[in-house]
C-alpha atoms as a PDB file:
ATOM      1  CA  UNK A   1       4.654 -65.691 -30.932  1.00  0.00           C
ATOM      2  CA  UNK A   2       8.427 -66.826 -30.011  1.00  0.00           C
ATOM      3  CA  UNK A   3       9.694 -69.960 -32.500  1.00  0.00           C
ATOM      4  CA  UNK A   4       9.536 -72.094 -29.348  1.00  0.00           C
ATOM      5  CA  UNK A   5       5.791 -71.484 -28.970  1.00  0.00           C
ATOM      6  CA  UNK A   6       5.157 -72.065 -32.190  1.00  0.00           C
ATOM      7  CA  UNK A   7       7.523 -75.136 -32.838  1.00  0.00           C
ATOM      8  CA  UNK A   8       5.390 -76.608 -29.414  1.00  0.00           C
ATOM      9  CA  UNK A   9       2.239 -75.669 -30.924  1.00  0.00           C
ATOM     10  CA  UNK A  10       3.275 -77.236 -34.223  1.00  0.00           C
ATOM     11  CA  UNK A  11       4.393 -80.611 -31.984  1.00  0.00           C
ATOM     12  CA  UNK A  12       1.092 -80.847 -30.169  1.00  0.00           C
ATOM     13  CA  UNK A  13      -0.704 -80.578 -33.499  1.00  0.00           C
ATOM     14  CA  UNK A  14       1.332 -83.378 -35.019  1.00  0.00           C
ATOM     15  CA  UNK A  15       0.797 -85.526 -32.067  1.00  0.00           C
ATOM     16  CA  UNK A  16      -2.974 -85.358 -32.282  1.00  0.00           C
ATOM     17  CA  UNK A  17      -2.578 -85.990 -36.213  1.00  0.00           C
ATOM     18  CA  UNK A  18      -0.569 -89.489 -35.716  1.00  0.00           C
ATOM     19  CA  UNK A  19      -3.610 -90.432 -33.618  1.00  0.00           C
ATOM     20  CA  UNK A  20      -6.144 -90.373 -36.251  1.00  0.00           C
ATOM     21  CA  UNK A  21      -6.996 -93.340 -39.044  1.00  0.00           C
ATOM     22  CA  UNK A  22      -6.587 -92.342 -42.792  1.00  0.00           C
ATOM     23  CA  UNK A  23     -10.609 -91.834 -42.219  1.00  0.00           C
ATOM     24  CA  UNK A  24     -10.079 -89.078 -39.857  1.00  0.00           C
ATOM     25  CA  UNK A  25      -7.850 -87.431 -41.175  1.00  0.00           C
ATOM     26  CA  UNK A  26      -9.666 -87.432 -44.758  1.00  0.00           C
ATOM     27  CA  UNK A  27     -12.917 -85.842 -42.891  1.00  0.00           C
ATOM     28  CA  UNK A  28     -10.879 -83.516 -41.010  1.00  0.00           C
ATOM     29  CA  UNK A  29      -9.655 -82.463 -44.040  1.00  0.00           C
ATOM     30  CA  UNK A  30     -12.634 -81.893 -46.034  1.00  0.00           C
ATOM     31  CA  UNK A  31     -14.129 -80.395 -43.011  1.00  0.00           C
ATOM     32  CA  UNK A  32     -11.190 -77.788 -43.024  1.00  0.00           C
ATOM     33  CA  UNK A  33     -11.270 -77.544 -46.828  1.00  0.00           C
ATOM     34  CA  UNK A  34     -15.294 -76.326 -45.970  1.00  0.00           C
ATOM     35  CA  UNK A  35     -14.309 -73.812 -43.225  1.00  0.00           C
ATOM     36  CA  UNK A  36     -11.577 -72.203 -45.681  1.00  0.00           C
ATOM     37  CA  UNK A  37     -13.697 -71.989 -48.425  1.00  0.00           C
ATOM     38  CA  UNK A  38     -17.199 -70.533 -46.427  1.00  0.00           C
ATOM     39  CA  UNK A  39     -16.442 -67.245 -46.487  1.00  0.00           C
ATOM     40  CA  UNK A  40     -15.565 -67.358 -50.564  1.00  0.00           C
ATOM     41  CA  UNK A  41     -19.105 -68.714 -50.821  1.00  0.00           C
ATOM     42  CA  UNK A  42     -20.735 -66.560 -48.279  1.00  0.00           C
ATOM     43  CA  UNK A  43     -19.244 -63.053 -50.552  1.00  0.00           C
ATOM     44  CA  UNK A  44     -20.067 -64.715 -53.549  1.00  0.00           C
ATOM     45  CA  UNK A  45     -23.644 -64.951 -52.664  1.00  0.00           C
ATOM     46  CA  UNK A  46     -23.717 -61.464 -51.784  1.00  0.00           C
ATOM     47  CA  UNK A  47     -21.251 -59.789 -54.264  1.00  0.00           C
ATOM     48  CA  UNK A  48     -20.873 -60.030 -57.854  1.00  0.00           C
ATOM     49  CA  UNK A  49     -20.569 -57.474 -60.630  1.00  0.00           C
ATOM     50  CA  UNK A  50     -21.720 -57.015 -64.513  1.00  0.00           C
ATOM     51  CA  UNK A  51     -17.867 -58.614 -65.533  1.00  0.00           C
ATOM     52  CA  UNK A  52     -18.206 -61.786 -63.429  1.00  0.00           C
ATOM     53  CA  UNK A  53     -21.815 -61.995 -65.018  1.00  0.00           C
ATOM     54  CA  UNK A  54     -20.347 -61.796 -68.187  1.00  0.00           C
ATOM     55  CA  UNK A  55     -17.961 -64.238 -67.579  1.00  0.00           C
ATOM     56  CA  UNK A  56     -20.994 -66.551 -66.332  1.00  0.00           C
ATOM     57  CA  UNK A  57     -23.113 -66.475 -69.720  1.00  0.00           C
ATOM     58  CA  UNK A  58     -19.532 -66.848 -71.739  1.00  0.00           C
ATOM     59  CA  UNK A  59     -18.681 -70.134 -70.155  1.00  0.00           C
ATOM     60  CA  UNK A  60     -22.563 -71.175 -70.337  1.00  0.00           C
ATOM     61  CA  UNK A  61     -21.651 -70.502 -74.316  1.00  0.00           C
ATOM     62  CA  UNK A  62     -23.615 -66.734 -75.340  1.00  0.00           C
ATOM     63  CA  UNK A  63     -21.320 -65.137 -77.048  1.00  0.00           C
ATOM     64  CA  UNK A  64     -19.644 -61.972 -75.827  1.00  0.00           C
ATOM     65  CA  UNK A  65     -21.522 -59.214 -77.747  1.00  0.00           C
ATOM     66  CA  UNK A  66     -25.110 -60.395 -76.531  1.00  0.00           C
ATOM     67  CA  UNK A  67     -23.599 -61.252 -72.955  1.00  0.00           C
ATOM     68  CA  UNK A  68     -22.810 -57.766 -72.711  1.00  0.00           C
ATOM     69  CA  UNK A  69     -26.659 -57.065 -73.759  1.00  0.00           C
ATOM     70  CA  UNK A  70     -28.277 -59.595 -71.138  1.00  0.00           C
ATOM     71  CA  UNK A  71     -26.109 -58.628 -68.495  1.00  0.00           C
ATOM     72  CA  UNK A  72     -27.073 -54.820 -69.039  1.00  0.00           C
ATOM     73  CA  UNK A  73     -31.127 -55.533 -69.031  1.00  0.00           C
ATOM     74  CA  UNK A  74     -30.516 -57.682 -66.226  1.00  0.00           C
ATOM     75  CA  UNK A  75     -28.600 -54.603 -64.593  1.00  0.00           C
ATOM     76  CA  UNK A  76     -31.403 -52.514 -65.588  1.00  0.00           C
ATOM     77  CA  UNK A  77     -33.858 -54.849 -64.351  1.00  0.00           C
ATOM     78  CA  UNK A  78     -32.141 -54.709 -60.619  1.00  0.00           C
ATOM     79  CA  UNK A  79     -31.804 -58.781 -60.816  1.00  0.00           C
ATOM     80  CA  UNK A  80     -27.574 -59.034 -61.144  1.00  0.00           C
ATOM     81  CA  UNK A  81     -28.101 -60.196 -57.705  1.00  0.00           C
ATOM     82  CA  UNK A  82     -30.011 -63.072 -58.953  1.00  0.00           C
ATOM     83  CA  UNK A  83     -27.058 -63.941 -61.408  1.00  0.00           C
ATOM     84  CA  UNK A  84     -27.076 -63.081 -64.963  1.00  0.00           C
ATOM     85  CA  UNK A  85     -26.913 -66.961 -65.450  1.00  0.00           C
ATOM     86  CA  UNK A  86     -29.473 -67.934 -63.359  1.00  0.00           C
ATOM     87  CA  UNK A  87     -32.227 -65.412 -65.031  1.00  0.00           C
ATOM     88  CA  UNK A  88     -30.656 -66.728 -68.295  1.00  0.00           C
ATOM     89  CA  UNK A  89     -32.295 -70.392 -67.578  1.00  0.00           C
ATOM     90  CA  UNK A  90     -35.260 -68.919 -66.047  1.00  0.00           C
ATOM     91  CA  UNK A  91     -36.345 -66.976 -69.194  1.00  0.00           C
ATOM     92  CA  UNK A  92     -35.275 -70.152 -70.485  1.00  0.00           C
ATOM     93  CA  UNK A  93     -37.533 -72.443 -68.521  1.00  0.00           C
ATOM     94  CA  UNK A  94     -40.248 -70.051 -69.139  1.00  0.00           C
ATOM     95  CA  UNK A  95     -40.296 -69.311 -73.031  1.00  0.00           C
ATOM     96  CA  UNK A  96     -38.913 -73.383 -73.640  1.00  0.00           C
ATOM     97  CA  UNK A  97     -35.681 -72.416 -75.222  1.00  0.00           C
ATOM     98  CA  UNK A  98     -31.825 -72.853 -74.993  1.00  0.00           C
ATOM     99  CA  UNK A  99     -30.311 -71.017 -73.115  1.00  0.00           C
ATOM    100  CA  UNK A 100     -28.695 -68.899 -76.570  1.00  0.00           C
ATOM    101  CA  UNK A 101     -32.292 -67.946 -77.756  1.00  0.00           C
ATOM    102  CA  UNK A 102     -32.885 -66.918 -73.792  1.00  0.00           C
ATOM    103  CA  UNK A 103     -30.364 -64.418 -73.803  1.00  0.00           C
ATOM    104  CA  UNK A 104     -31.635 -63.339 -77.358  1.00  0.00           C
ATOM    105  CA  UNK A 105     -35.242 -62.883 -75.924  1.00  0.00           C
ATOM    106  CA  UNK A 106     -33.653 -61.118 -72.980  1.00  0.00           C
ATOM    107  CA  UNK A 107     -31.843 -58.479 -75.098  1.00  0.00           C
ATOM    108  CA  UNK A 108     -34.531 -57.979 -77.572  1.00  0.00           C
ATOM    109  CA  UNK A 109     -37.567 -58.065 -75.134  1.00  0.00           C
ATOM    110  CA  UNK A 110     -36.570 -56.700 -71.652  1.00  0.00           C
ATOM    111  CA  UNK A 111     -39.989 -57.011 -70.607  1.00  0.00           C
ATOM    112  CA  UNK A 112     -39.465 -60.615 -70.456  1.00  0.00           C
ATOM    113  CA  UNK A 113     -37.877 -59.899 -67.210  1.00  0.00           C
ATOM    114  CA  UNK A 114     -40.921 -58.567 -65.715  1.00  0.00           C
ATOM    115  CA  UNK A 115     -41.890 -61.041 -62.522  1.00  0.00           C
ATOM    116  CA  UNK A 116     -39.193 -63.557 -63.395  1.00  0.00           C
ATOM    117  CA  UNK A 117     -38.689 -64.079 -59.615  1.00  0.00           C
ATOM    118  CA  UNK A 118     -42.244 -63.645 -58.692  1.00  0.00           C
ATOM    119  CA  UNK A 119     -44.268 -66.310 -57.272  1.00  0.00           C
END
């Protein structure tokens, strides 16, 4: 594209822009803000890995040594996809514990695993 064409395209752009209210412009901003940042989620949902798991139960406050432990059961267990943190408050919602003594029971008792997802 030539400097011209895109100076033009640039002009027409801006022209359509002066039209809108402050309210316009603020949703067609948020609305482009949600078509940049679809694809981010969309490979999120569908890719992760046992280091950005690990980085999940840090921030959720497990310490690093048993993070490494729940994120290897969980491994084991074929649920990463789930999210290390989201089987974290399962096991959690299902033995009625914080989410420390969770990752405890997950580490020491694999088997708690078992049907997690099941309904």
């Amino acid at each position: 594209m030539s400097d011209t064409e895109r100076i033009r395209k640039f002009e027409e752009r801006r022209a359509a822009l002066r039209k809108m209210t402050d309210e316009q412009l603020k949703a067609r901003f948020w609305e482009l803000c949600q078509k940049a940042v679809e694809p981010l989620v969309e490979l999120a949902k569908t890719h992760t890995s046992p280091s950005i798991e690990r980085a999940v139960l840090l921030r959720m406050g497990i310490d690093s040594v048993t993070t490494k432990g729940v994120v290897a059961r969980v491994h084991e267990a074929g649920l990463l996809g789930k999210g290390a943190g989201h089987v974290v408050l399962k096991v959690s919602e299902k033995h009625k514990t914080d989410v420390r003594g969770a990752a405890k029971k997950i580490v020491d008792d694999p088997a708690c695993l078992t049907g997690l997802f099941e309904r």
